[in-house]
PDB file of N, CA and C in Angstrom:
ATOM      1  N   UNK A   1      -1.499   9.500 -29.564  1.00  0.00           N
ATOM      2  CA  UNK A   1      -0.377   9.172 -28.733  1.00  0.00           C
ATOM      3  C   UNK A   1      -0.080   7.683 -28.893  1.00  0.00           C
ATOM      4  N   UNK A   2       1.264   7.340 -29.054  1.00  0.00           N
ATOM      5  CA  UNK A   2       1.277   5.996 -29.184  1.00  0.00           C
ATOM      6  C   UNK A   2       2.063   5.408 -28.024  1.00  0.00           C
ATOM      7  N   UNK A   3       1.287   4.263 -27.674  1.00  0.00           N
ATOM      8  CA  UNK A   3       1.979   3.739 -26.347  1.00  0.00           C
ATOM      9  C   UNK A   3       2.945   2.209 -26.723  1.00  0.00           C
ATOM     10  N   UNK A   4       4.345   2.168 -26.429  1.00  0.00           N
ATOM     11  CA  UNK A   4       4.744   1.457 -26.774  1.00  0.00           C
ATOM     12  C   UNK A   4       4.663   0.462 -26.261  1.00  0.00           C
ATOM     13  N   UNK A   5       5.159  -1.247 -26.916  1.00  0.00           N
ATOM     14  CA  UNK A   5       5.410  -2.038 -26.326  1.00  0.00           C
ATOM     15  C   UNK A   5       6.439  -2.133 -24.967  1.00  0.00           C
ATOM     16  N   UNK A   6       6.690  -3.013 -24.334  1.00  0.00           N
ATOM     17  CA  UNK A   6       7.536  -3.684 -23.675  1.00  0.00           C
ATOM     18  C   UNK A   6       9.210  -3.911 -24.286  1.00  0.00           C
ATOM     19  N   UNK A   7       9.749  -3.297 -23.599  1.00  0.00           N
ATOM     20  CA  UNK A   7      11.542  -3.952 -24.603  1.00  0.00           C
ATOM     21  C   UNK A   7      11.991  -4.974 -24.012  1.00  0.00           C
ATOM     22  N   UNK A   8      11.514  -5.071 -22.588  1.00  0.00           N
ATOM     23  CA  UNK A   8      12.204  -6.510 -22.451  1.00  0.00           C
ATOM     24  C   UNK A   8      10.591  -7.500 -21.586  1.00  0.00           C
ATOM     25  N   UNK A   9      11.282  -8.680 -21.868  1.00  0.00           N
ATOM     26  CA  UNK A   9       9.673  -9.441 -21.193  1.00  0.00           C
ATOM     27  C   UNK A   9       9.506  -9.065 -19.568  1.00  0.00           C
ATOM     28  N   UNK A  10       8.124  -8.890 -19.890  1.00  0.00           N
ATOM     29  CA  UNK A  10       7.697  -8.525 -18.173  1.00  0.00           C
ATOM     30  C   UNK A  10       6.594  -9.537 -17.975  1.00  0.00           C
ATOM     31  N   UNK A  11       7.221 -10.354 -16.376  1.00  0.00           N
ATOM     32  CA  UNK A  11       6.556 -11.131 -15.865  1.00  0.00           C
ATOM     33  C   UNK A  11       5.035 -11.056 -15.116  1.00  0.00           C
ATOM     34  N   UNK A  12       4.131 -12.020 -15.305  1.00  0.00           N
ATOM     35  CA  UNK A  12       3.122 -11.509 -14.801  1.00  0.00           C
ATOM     36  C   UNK A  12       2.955 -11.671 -13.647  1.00  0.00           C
ATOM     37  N   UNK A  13       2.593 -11.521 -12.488  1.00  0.00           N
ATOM     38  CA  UNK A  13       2.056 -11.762 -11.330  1.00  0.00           C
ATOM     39  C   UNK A  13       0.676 -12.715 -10.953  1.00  0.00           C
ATOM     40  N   UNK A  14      -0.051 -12.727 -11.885  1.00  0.00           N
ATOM     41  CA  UNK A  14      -1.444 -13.475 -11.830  1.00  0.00           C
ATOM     42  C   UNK A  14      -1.087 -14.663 -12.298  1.00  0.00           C
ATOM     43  N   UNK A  15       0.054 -14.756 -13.415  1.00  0.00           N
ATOM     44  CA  UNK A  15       0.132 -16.179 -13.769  1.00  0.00           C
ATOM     45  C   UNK A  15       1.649 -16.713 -14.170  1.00  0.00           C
ATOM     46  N   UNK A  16       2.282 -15.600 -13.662  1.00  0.00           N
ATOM     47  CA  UNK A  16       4.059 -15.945 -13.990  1.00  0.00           C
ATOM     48  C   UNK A  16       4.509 -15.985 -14.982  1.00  0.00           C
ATOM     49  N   UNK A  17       3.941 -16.059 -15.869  1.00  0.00           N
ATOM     50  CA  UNK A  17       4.481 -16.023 -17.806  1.00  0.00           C
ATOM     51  C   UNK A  17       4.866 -14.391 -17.882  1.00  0.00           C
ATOM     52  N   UNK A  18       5.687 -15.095 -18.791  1.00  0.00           N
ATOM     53  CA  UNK A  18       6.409 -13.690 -19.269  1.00  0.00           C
ATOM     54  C   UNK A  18       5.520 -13.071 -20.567  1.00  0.00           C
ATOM     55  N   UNK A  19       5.599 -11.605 -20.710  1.00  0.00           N
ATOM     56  CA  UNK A  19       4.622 -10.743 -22.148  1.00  0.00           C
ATOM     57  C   UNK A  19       5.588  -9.901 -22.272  1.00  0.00           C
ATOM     58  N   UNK A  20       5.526 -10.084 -23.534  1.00  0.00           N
ATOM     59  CA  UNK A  20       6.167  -8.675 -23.934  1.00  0.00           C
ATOM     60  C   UNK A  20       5.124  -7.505 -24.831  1.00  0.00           C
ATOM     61  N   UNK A  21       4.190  -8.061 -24.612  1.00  0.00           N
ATOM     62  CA  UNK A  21       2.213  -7.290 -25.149  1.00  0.00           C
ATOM     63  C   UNK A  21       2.096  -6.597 -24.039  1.00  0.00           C
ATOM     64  N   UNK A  22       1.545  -5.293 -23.688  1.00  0.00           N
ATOM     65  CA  UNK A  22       0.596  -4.830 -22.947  1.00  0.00           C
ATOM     66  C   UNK A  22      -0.262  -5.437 -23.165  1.00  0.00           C
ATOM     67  N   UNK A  23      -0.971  -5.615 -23.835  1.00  0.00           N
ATOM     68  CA  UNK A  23      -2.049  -6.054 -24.268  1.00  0.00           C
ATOM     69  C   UNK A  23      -2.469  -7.455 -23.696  1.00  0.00           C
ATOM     70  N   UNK A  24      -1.288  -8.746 -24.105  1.00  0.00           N
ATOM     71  CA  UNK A  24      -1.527  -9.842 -23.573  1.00  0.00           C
ATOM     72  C   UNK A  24      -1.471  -9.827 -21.638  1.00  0.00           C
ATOM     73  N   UNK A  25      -0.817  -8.741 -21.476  1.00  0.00           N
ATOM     74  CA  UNK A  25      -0.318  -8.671 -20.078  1.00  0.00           C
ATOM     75  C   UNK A  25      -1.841  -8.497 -19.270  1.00  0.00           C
ATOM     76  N   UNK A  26      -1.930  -7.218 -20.135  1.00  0.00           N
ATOM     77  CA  UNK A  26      -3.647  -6.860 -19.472  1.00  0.00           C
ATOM     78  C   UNK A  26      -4.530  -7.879 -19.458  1.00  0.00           C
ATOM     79  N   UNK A  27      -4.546  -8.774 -20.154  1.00  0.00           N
ATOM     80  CA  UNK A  27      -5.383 -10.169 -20.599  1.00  0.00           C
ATOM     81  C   UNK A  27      -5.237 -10.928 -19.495  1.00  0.00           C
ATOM     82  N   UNK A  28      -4.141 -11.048 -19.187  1.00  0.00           N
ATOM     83  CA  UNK A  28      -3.655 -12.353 -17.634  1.00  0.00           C
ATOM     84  C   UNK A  28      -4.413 -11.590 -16.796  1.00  0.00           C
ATOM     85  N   UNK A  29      -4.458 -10.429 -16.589  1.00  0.00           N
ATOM     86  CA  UNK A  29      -4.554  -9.689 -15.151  1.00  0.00           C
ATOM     87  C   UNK A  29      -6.331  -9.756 -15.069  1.00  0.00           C
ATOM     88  N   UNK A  30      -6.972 -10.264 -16.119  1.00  0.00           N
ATOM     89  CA  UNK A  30      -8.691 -10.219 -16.083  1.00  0.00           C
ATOM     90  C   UNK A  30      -9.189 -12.101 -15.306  1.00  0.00           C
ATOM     91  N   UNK A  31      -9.999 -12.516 -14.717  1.00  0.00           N
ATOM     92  CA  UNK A  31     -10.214 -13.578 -14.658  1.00  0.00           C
ATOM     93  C   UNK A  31     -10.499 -14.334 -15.399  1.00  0.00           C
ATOM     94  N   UNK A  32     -10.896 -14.316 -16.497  1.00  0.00           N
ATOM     95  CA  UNK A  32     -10.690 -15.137 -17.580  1.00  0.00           C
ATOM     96  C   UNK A  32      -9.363 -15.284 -18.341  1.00  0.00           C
ATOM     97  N   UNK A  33      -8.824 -14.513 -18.078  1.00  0.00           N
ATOM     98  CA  UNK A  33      -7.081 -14.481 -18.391  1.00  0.00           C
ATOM     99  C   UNK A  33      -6.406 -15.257 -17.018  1.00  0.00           C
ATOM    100  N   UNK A  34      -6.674 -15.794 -16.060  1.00  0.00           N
ATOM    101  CA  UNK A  34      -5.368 -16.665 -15.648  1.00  0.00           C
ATOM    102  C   UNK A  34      -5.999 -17.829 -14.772  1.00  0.00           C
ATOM    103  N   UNK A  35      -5.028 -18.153 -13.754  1.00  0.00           N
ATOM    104  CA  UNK A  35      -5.620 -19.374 -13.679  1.00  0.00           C
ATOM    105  C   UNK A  35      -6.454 -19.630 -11.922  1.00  0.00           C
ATOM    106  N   UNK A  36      -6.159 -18.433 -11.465  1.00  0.00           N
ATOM    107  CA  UNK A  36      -6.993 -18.207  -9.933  1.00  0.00           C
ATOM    108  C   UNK A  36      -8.613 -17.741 -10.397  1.00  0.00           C
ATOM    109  N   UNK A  37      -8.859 -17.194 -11.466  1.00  0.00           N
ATOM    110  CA  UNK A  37      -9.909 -16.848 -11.563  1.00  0.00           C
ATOM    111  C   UNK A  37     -10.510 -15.548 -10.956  1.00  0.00           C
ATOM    112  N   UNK A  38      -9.579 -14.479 -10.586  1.00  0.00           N
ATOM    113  CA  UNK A  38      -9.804 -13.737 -10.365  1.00  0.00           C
ATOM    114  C   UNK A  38      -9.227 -12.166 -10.647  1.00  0.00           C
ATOM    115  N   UNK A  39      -9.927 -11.180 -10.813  1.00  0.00           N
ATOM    116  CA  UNK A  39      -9.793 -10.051 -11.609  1.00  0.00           C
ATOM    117  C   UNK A  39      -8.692  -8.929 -10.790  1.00  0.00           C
ATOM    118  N   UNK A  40      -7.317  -9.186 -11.286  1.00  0.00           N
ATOM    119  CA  UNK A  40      -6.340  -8.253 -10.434  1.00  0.00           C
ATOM    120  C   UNK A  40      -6.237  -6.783 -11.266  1.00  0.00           C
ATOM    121  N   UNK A  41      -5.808  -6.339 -10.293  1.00  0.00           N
ATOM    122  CA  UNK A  41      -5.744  -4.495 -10.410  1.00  0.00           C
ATOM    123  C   UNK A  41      -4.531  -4.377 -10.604  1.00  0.00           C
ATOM    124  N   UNK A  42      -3.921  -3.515 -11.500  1.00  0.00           N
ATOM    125  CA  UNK A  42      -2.918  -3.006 -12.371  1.00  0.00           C
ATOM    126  C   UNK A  42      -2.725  -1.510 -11.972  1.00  0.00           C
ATOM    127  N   UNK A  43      -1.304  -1.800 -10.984  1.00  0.00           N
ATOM    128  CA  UNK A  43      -1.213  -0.690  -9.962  1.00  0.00           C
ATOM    129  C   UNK A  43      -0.851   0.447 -10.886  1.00  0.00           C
ATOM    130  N   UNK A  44      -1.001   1.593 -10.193  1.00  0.00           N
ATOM    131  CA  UNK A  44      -0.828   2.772 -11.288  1.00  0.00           C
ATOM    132  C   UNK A  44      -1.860   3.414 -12.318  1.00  0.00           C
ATOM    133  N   UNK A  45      -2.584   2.778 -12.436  1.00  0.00           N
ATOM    134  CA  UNK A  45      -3.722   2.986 -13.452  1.00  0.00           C
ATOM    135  C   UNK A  45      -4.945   3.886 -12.787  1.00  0.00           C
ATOM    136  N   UNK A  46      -4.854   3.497 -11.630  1.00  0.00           N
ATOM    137  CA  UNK A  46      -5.786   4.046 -10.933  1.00  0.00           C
ATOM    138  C   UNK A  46      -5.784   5.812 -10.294  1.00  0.00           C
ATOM    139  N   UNK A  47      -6.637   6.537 -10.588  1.00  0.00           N
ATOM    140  CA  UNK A  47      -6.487   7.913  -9.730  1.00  0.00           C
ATOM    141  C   UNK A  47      -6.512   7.598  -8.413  1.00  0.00           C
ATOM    142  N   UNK A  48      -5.585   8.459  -7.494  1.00  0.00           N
ATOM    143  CA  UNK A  48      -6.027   8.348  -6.290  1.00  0.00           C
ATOM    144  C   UNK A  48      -7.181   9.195  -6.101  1.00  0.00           C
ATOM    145  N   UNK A  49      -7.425   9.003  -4.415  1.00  0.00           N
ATOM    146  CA  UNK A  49      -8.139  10.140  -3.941  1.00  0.00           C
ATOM    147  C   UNK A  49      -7.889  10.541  -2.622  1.00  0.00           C
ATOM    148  N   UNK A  50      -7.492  11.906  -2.452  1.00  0.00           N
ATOM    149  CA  UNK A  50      -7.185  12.478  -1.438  1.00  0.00           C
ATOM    150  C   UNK A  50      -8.079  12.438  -0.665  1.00  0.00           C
ATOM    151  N   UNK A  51      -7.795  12.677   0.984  1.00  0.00           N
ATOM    152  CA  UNK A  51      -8.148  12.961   2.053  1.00  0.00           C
ATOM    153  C   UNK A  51      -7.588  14.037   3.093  1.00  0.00           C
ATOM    154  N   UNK A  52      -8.531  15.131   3.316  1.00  0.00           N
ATOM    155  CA  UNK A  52      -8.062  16.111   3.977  1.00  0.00           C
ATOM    156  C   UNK A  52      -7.914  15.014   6.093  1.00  0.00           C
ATOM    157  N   UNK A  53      -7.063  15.832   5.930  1.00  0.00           N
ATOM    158  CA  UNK A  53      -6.537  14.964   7.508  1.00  0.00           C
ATOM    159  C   UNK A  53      -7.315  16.139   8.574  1.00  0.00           C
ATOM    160  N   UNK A  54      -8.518  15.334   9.186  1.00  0.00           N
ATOM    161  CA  UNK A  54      -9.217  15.736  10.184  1.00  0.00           C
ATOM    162  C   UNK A  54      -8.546  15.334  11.293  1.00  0.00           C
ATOM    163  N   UNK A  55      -8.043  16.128  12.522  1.00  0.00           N
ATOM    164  CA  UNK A  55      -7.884  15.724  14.000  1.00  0.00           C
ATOM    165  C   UNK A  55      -8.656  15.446  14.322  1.00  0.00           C
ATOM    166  N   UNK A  56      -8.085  14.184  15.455  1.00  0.00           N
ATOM    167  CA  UNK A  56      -9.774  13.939  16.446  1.00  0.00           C
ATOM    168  C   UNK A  56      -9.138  14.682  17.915  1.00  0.00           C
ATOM    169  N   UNK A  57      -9.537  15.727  18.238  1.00  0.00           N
ATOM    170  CA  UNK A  57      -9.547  16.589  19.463  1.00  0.00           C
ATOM    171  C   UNK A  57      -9.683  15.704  21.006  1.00  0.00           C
ATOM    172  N   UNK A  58     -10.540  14.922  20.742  1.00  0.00           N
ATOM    173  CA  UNK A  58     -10.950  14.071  21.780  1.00  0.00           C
ATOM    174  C   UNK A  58      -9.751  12.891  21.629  1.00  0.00           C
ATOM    175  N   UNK A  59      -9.257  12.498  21.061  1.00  0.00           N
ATOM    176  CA  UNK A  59      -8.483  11.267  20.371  1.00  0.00           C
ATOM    177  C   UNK A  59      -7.076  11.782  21.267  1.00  0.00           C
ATOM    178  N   UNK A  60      -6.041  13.177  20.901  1.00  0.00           N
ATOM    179  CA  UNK A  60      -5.642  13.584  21.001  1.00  0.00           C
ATOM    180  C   UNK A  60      -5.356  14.103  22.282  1.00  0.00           C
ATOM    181  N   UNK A  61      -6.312  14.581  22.966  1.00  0.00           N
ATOM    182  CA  UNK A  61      -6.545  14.775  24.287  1.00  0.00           C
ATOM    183  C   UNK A  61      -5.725  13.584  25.164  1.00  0.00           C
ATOM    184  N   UNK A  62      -6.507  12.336  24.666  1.00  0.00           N
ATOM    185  CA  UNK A  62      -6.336  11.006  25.620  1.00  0.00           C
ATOM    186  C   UNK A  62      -5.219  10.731  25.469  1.00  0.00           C
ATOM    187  N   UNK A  63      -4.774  10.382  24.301  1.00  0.00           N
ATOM    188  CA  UNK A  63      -3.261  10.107  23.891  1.00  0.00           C
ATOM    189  C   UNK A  63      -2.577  11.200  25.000  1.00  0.00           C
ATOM    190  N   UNK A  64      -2.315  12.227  25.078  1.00  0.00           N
ATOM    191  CA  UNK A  64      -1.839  13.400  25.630  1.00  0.00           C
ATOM    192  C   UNK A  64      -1.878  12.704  27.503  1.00  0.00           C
ATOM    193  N   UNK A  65      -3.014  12.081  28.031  1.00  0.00           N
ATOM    194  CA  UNK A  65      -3.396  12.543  29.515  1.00  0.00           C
ATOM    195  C   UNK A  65      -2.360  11.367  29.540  1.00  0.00           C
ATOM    196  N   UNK A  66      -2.648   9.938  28.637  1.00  0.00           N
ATOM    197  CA  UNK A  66      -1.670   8.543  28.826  1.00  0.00           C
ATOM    198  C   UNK A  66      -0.350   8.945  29.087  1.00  0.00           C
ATOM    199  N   UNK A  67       0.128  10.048  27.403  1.00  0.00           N
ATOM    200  CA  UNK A  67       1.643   9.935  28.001  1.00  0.00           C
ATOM    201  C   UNK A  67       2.572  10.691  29.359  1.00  0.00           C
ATOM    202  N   UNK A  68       1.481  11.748  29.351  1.00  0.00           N
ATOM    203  CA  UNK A  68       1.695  11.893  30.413  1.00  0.00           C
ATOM    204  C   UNK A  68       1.664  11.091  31.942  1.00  0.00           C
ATOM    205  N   UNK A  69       0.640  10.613  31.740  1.00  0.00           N
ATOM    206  CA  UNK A  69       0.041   9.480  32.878  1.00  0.00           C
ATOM    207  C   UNK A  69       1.549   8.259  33.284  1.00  0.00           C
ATOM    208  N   UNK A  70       2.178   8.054  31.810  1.00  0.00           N
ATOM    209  CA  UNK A  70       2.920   7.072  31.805  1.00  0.00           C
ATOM    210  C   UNK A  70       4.509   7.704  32.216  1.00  0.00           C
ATOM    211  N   UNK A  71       4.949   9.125  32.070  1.00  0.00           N
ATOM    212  CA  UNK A  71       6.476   9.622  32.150  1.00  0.00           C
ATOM    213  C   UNK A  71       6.073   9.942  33.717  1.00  0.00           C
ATOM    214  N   UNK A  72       4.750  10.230  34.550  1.00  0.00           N
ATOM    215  CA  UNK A  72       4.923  10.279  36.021  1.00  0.00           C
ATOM    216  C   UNK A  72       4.701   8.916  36.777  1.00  0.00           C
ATOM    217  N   UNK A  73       4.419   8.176  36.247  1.00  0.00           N
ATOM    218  CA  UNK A  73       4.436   6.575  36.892  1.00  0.00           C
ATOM    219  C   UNK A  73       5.922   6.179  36.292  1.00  0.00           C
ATOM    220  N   UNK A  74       6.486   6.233  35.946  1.00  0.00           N
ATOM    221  CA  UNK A  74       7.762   6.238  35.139  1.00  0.00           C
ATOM    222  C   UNK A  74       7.986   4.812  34.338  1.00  0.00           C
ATOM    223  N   UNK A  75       6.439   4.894  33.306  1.00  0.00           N
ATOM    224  CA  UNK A  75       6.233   3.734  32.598  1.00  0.00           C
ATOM    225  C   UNK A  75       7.121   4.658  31.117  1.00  0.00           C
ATOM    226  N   UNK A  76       8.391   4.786  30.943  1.00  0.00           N
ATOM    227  CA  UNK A  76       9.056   4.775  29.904  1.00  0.00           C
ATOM    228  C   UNK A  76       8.688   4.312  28.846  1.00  0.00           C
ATOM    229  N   UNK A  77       8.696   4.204  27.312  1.00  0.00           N
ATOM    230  CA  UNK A  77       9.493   3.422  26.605  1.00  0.00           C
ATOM    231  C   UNK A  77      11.178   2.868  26.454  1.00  0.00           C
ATOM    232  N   UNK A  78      11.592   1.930  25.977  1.00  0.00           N
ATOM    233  CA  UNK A  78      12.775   1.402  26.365  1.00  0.00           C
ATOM    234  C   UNK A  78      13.951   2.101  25.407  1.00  0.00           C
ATOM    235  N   UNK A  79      13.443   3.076  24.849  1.00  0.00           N
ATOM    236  CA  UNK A  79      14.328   4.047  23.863  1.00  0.00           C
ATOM    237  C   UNK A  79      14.681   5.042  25.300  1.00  0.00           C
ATOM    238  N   UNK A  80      14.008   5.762  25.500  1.00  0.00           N
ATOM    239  CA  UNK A  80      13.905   6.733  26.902  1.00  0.00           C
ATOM    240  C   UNK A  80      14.931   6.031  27.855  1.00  0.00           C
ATOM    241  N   UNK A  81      14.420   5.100  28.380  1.00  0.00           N
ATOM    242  CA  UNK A  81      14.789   4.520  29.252  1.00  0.00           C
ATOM    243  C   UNK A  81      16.379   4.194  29.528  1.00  0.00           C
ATOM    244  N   UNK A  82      16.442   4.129  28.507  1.00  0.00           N
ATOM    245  CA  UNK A  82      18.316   4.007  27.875  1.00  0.00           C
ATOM    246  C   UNK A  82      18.716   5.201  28.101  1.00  0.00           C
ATOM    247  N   UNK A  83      18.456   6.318  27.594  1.00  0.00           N
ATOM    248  CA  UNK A  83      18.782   7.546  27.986  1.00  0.00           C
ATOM    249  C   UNK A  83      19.506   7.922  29.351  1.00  0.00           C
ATOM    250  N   UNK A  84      18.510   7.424  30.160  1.00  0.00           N
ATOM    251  CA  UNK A  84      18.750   8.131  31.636  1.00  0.00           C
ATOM    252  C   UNK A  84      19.880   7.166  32.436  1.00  0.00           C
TER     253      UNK A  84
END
């Protein structure tokens, strides 16, 4: 598979010069490539990793007793509040 160059110059972020190399680009983004000295991450490259979304039951509950707690004290938000 061949991965092409750059068609137009792309600026770096670690050190502001323009590349039209992947290659040189990847070079800035290592700490020995720029001038903070430190090793930046090259978004996209990376796999994510999912997370199944656990409820917290107890979490949920409380949230629940507050808002309630808050529409019979008639602590609104100011979106609501406009409403009436």
């Amino acid at each position: 598979m061949l991965i092409k160059d750059f068609d137009e110059p792309v600026q770096s972020a670690a050190d502001g010069k323009f590349y039209t190399s992947k290659a040189a680009l990847a070079k800035s983004h290592k700490a020995s490539g720029n001038p903070h000295g430190i090793d930046f991450i090259e978004l996209g490259n990376e796999q994510p990793t999912f997370q199944d979304y656990v409820p917290d039951a107890k979490q949920r509950r409380e949230d629940m007793k507050e808002t309630l707690r808050d529409v019979v004290t008639g602590n609104l938000p100011p979106e609501i509040a406009a409403i009436q």
